[in-house]
ModelCIF file with pLDDT and N, C-alpha, C, O atoms, coordinates in Angstrom:
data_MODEL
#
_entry.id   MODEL 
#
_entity.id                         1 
_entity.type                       polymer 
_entity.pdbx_number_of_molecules   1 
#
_entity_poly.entity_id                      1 
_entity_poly.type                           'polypeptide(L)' 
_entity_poly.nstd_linkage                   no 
_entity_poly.nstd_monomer                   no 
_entity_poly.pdbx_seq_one_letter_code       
;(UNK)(UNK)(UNK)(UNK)(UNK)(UNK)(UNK)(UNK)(UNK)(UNK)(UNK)(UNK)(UNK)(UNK)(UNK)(UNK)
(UNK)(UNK)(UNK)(UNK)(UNK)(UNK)(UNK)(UNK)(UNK)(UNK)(UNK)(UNK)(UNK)(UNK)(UNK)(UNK)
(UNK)(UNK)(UNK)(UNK)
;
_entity_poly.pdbx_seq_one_letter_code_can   XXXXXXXXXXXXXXXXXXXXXXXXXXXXXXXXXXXX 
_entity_poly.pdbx_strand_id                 A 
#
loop_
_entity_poly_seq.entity_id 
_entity_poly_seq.num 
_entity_poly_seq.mon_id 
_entity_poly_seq.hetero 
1 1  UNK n 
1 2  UNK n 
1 3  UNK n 
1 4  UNK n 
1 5  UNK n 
1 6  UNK n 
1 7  UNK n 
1 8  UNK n 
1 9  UNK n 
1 10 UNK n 
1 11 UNK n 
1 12 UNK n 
1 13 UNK n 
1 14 UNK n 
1 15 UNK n 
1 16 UNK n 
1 17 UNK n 
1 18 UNK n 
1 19 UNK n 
1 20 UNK n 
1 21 UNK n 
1 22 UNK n 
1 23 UNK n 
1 24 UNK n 
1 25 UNK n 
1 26 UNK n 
1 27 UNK n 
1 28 UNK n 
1 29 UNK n 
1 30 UNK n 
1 31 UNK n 
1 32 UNK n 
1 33 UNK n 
1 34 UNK n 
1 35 UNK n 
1 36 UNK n 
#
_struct_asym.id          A 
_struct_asym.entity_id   1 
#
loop_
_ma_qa_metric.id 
_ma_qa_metric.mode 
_ma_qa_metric.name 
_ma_qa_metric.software_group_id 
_ma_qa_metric.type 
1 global pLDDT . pLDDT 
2 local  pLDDT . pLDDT 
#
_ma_qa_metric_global.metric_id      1 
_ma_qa_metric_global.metric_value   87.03 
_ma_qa_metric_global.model_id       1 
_ma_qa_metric_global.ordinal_id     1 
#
loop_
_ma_qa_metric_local.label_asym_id 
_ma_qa_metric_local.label_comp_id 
_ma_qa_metric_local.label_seq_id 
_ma_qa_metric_local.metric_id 
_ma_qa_metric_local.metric_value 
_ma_qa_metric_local.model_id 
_ma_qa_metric_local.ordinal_id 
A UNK 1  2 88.00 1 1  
A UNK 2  2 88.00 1 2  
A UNK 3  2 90.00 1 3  
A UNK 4  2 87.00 1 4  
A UNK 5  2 90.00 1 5  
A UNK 6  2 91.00 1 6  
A UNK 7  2 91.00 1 7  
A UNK 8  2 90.00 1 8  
A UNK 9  2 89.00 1 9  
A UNK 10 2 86.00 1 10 
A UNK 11 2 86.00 1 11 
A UNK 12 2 89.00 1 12 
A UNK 13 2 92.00 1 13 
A UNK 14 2 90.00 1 14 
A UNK 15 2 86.00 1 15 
A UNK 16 2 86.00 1 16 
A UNK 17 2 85.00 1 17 
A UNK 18 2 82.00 1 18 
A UNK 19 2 85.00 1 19 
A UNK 20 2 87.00 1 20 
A UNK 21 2 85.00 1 21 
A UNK 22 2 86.00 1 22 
A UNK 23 2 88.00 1 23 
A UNK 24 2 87.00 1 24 
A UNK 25 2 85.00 1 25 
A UNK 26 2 85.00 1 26 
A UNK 27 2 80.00 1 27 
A UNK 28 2 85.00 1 28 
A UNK 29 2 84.00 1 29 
A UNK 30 2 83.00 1 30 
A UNK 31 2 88.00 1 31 
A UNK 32 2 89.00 1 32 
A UNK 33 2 89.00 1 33 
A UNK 34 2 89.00 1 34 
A UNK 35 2 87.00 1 35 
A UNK 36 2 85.00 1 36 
#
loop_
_atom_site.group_PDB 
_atom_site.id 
_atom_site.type_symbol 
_atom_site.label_atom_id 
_atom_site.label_alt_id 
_atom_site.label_comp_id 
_atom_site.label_asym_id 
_atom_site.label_entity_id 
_atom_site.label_seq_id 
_atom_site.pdbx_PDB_ins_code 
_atom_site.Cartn_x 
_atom_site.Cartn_y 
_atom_site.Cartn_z 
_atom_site.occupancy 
_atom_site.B_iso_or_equiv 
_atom_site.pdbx_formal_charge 
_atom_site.auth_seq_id 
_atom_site.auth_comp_id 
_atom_site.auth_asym_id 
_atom_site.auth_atom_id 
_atom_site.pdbx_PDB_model_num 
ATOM 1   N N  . UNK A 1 1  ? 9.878   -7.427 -7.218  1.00 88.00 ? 1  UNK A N  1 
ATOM 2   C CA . UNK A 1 1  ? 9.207   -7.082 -8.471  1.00 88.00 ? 1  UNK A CA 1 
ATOM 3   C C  . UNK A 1 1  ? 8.731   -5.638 -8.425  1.00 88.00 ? 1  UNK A C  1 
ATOM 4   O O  . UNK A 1 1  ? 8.461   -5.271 -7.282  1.00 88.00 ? 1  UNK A O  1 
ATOM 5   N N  . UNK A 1 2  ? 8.563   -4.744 -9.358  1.00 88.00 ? 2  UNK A N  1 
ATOM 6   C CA . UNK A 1 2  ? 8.291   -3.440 -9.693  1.00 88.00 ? 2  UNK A CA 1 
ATOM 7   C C  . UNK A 1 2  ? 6.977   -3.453 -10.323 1.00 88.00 ? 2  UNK A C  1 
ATOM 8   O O  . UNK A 1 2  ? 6.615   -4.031 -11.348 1.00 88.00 ? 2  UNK A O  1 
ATOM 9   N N  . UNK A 1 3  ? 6.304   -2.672 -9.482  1.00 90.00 ? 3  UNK A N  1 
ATOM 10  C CA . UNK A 1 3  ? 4.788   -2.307 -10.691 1.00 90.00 ? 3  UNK A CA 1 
ATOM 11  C C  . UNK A 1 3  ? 4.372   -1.295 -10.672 1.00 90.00 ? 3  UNK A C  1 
ATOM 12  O O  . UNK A 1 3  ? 4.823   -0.414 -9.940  1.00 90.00 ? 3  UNK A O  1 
ATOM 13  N N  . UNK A 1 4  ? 3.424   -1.139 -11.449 1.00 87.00 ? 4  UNK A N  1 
ATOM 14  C CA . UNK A 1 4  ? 3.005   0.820  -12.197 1.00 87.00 ? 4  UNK A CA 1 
ATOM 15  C C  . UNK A 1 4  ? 1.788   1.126  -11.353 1.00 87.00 ? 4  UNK A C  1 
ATOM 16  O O  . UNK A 1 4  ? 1.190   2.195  -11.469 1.00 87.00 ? 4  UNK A O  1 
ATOM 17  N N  . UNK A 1 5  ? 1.291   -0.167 -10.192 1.00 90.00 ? 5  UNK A N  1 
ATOM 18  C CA . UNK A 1 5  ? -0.181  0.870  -9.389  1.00 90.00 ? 5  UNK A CA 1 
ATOM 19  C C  . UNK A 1 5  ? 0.011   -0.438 -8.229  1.00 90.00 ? 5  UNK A C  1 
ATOM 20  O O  . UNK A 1 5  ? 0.810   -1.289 -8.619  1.00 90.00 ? 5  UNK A O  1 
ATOM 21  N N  . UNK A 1 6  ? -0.417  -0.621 -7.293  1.00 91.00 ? 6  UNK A N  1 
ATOM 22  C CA . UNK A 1 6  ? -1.047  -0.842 -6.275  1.00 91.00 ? 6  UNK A CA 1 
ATOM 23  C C  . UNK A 1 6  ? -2.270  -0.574 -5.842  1.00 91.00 ? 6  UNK A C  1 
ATOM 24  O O  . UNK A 1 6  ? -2.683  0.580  -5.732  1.00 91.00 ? 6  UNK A O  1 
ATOM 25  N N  . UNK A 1 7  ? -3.093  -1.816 -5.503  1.00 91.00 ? 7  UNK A N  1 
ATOM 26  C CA . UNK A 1 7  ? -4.723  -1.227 -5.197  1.00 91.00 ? 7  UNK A CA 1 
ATOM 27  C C  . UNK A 1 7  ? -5.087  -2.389 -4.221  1.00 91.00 ? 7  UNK A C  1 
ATOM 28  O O  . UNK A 1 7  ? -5.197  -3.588 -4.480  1.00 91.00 ? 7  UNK A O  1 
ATOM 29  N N  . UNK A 1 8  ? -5.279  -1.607 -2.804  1.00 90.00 ? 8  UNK A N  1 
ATOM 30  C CA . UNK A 1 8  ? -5.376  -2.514 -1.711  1.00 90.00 ? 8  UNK A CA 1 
ATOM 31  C C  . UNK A 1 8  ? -6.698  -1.951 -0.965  1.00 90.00 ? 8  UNK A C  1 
ATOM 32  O O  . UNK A 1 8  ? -7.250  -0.851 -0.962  1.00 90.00 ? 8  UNK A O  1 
ATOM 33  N N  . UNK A 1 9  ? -6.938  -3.082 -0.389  1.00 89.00 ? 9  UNK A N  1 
ATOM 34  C CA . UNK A 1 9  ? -8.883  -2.974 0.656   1.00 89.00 ? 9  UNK A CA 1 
ATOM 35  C C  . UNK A 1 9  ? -7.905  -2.450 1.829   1.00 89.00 ? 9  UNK A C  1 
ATOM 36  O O  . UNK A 1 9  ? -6.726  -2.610 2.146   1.00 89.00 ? 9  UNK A O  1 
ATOM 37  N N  . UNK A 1 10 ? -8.922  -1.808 2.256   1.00 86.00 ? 10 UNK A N  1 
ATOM 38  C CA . UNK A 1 10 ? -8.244  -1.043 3.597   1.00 86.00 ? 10 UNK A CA 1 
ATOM 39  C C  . UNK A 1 10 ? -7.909  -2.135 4.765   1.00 86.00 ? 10 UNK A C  1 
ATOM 40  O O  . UNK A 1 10 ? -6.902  -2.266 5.460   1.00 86.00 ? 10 UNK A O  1 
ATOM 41  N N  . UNK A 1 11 ? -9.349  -3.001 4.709   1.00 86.00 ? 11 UNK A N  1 
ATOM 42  C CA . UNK A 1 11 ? -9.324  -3.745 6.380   1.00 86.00 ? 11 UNK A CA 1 
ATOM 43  C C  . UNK A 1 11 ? -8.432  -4.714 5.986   1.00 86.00 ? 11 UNK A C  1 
ATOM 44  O O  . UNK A 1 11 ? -8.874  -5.161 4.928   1.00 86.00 ? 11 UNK A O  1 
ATOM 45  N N  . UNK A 1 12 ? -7.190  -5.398 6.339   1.00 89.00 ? 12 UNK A N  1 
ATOM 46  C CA . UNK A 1 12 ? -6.767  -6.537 5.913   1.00 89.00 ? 12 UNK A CA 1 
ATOM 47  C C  . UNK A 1 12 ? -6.260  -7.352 7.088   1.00 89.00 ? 12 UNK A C  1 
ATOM 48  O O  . UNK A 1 12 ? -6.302  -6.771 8.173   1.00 89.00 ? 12 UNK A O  1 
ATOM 49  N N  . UNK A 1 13 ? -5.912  -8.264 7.076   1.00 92.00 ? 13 UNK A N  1 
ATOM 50  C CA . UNK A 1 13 ? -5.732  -9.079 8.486   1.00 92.00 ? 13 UNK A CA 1 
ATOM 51  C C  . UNK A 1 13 ? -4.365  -8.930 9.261   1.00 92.00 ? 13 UNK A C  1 
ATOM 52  O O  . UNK A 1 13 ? -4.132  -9.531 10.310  1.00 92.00 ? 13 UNK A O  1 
ATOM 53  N N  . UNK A 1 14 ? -3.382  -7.970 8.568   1.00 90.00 ? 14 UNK A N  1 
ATOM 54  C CA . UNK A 1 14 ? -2.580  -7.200 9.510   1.00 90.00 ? 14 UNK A CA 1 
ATOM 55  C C  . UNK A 1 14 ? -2.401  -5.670 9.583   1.00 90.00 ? 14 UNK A C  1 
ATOM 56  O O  . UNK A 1 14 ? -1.544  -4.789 9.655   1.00 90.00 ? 14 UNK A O  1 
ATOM 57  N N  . UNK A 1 15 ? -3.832  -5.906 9.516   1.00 86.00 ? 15 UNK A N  1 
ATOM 58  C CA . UNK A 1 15 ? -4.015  -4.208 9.624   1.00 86.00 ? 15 UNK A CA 1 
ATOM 59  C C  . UNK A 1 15 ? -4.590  -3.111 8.946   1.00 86.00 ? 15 UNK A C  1 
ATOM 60  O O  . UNK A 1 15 ? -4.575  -3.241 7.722   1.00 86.00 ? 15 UNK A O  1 
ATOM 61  N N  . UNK A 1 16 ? -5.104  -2.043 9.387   1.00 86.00 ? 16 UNK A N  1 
ATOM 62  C CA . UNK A 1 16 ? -5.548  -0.769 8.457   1.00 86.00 ? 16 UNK A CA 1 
ATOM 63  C C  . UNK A 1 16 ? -4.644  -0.461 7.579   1.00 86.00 ? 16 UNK A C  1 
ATOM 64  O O  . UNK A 1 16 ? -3.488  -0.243 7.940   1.00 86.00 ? 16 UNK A O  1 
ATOM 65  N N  . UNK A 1 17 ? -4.943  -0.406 6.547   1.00 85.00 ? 17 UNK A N  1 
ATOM 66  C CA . UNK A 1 17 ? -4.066  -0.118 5.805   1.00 85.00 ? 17 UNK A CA 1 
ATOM 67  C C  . UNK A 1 17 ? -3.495  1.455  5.710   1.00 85.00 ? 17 UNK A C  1 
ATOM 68  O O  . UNK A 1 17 ? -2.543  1.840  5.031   1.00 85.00 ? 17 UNK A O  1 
ATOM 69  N N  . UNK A 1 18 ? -4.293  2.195  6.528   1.00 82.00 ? 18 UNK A N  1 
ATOM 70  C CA . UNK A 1 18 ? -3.462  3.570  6.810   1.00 82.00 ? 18 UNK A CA 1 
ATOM 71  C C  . UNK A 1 18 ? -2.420  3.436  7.327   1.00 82.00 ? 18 UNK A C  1 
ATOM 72  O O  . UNK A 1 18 ? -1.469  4.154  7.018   1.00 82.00 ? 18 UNK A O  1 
ATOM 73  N N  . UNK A 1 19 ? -2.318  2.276  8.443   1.00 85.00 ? 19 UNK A N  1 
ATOM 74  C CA . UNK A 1 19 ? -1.551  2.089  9.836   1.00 85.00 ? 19 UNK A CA 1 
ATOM 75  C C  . UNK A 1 19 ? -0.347  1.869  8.734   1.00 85.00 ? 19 UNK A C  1 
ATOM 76  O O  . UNK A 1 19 ? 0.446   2.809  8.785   1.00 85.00 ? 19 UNK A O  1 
ATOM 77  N N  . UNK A 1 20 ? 0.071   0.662  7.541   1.00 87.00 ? 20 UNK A N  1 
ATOM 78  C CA . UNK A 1 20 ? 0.656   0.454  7.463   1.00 87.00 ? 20 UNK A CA 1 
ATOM 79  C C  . UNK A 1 20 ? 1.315   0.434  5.977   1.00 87.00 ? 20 UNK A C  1 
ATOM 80  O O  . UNK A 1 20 ? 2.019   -0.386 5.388   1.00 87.00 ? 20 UNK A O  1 
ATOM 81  N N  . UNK A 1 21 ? 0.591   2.133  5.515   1.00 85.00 ? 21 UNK A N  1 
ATOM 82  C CA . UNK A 1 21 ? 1.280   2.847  4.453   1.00 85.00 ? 21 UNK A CA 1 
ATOM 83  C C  . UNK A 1 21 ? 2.527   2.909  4.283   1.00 85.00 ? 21 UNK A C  1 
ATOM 84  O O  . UNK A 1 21 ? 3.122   2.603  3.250   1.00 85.00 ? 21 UNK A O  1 
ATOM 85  N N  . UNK A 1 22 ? 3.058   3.360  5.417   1.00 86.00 ? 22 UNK A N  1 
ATOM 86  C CA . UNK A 1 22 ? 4.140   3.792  5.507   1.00 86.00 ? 22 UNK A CA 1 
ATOM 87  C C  . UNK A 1 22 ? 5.201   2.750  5.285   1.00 86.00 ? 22 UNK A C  1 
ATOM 88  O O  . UNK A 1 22 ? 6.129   2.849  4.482   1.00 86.00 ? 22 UNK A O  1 
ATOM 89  N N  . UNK A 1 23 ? 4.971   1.797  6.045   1.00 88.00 ? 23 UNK A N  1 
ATOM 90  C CA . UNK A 1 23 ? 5.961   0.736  5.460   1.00 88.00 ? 23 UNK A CA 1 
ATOM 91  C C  . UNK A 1 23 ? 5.844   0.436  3.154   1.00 88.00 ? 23 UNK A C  1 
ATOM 92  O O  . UNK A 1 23 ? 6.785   0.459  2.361   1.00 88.00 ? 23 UNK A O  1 
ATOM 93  N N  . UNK A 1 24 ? 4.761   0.271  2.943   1.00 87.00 ? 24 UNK A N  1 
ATOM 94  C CA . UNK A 1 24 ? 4.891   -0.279 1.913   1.00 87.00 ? 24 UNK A CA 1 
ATOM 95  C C  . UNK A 1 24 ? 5.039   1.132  0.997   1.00 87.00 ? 24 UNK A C  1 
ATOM 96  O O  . UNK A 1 24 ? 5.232   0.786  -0.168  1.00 87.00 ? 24 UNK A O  1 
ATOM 97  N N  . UNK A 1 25 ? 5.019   2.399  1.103   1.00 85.00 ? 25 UNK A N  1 
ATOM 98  C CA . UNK A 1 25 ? 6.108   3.460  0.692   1.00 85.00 ? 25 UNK A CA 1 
ATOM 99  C C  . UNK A 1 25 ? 7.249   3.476  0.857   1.00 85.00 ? 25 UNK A C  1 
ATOM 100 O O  . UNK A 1 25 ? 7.953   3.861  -0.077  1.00 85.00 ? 25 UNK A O  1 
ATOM 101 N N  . UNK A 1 26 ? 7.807   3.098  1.998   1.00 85.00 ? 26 UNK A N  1 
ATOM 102 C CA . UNK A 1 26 ? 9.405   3.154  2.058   1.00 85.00 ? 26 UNK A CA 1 
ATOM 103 C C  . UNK A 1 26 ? 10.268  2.036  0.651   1.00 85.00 ? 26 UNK A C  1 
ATOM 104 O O  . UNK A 1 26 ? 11.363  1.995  0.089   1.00 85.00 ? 26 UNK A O  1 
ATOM 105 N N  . UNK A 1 27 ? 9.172   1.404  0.616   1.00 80.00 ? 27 UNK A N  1 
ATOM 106 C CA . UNK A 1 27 ? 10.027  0.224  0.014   1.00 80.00 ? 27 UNK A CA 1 
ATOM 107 C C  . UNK A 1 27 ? 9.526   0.638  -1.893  1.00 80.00 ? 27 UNK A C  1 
ATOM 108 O O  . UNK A 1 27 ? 10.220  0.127  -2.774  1.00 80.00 ? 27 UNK A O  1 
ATOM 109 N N  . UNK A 1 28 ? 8.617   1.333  -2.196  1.00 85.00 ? 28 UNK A N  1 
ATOM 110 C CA . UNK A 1 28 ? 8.104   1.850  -3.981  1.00 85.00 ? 28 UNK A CA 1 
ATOM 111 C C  . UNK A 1 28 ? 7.608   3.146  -3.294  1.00 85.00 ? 28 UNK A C  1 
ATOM 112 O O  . UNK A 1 28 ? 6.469   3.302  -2.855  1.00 85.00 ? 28 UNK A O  1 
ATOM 113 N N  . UNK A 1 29 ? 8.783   4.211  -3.253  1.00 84.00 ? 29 UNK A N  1 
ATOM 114 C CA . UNK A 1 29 ? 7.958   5.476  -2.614  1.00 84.00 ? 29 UNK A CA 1 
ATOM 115 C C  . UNK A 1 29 ? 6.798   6.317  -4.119  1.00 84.00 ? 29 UNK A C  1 
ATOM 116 O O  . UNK A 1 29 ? 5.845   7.095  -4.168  1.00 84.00 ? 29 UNK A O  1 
ATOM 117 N N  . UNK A 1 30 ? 7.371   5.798  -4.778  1.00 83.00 ? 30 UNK A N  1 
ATOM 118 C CA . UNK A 1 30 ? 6.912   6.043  -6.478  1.00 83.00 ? 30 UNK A CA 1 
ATOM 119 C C  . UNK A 1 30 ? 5.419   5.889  -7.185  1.00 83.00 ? 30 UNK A C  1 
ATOM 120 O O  . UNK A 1 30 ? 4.721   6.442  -8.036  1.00 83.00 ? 30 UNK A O  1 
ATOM 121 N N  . UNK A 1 31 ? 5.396   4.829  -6.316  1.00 88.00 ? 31 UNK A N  1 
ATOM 122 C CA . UNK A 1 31 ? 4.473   4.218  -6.973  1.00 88.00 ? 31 UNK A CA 1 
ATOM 123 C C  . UNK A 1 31 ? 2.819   4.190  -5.905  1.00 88.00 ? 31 UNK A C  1 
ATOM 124 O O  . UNK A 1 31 ? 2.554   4.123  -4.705  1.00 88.00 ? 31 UNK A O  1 
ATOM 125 N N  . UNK A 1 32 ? 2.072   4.283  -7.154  1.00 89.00 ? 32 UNK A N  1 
ATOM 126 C CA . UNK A 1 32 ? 0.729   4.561  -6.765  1.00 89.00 ? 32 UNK A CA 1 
ATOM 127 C C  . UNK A 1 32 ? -0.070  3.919  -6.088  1.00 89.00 ? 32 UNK A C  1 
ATOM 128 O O  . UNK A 1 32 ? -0.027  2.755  -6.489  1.00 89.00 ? 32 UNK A O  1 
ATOM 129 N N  . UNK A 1 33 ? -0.821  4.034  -5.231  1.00 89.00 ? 33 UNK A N  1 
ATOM 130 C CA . UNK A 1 33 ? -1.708  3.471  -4.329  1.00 89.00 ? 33 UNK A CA 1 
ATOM 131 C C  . UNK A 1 33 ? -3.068  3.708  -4.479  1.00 89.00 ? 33 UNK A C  1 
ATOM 132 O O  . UNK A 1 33 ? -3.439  4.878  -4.389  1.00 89.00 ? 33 UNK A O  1 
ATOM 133 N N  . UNK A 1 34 ? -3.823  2.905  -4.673  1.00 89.00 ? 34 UNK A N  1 
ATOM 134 C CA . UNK A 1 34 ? -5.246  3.151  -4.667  1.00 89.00 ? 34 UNK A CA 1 
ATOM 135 C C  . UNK A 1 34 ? -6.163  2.223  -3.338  1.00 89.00 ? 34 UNK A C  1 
ATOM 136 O O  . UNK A 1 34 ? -6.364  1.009  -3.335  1.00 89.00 ? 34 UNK A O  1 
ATOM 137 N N  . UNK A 1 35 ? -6.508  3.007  -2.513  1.00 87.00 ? 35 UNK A N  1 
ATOM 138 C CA . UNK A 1 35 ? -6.960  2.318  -1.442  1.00 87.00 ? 35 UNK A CA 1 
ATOM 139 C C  . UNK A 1 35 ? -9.008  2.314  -1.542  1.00 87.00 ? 35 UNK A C  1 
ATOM 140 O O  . UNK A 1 35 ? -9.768  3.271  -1.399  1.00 87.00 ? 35 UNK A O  1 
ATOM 141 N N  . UNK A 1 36 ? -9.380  0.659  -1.869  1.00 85.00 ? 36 UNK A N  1 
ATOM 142 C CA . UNK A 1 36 ? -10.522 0.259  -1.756  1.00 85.00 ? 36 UNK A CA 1 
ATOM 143 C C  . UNK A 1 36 ? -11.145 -0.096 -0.292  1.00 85.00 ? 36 UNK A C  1 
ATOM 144 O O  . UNK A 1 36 ? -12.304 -0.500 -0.196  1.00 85.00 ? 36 UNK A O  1 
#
């Protein structure tokens, strides 16, 4: 599925979500991230 934002909590139970930006860019490099 395709969407126009993404908005994720940092601590989540597989991980910082810094740690694991990178994966979920490779896959919607486009699309926006808002990290809570």
């Amino acid at each position: 599925q395709a969407f126009g934002l993404i908005l994720t909590d940092r601590r989540l139970p597989d991980g910082m979500i810094e740690d694991r930006l990178p994966e979920i860019k490779s896959g919607c490099p486009e699309t926006p991230i808002i990290v809570v």
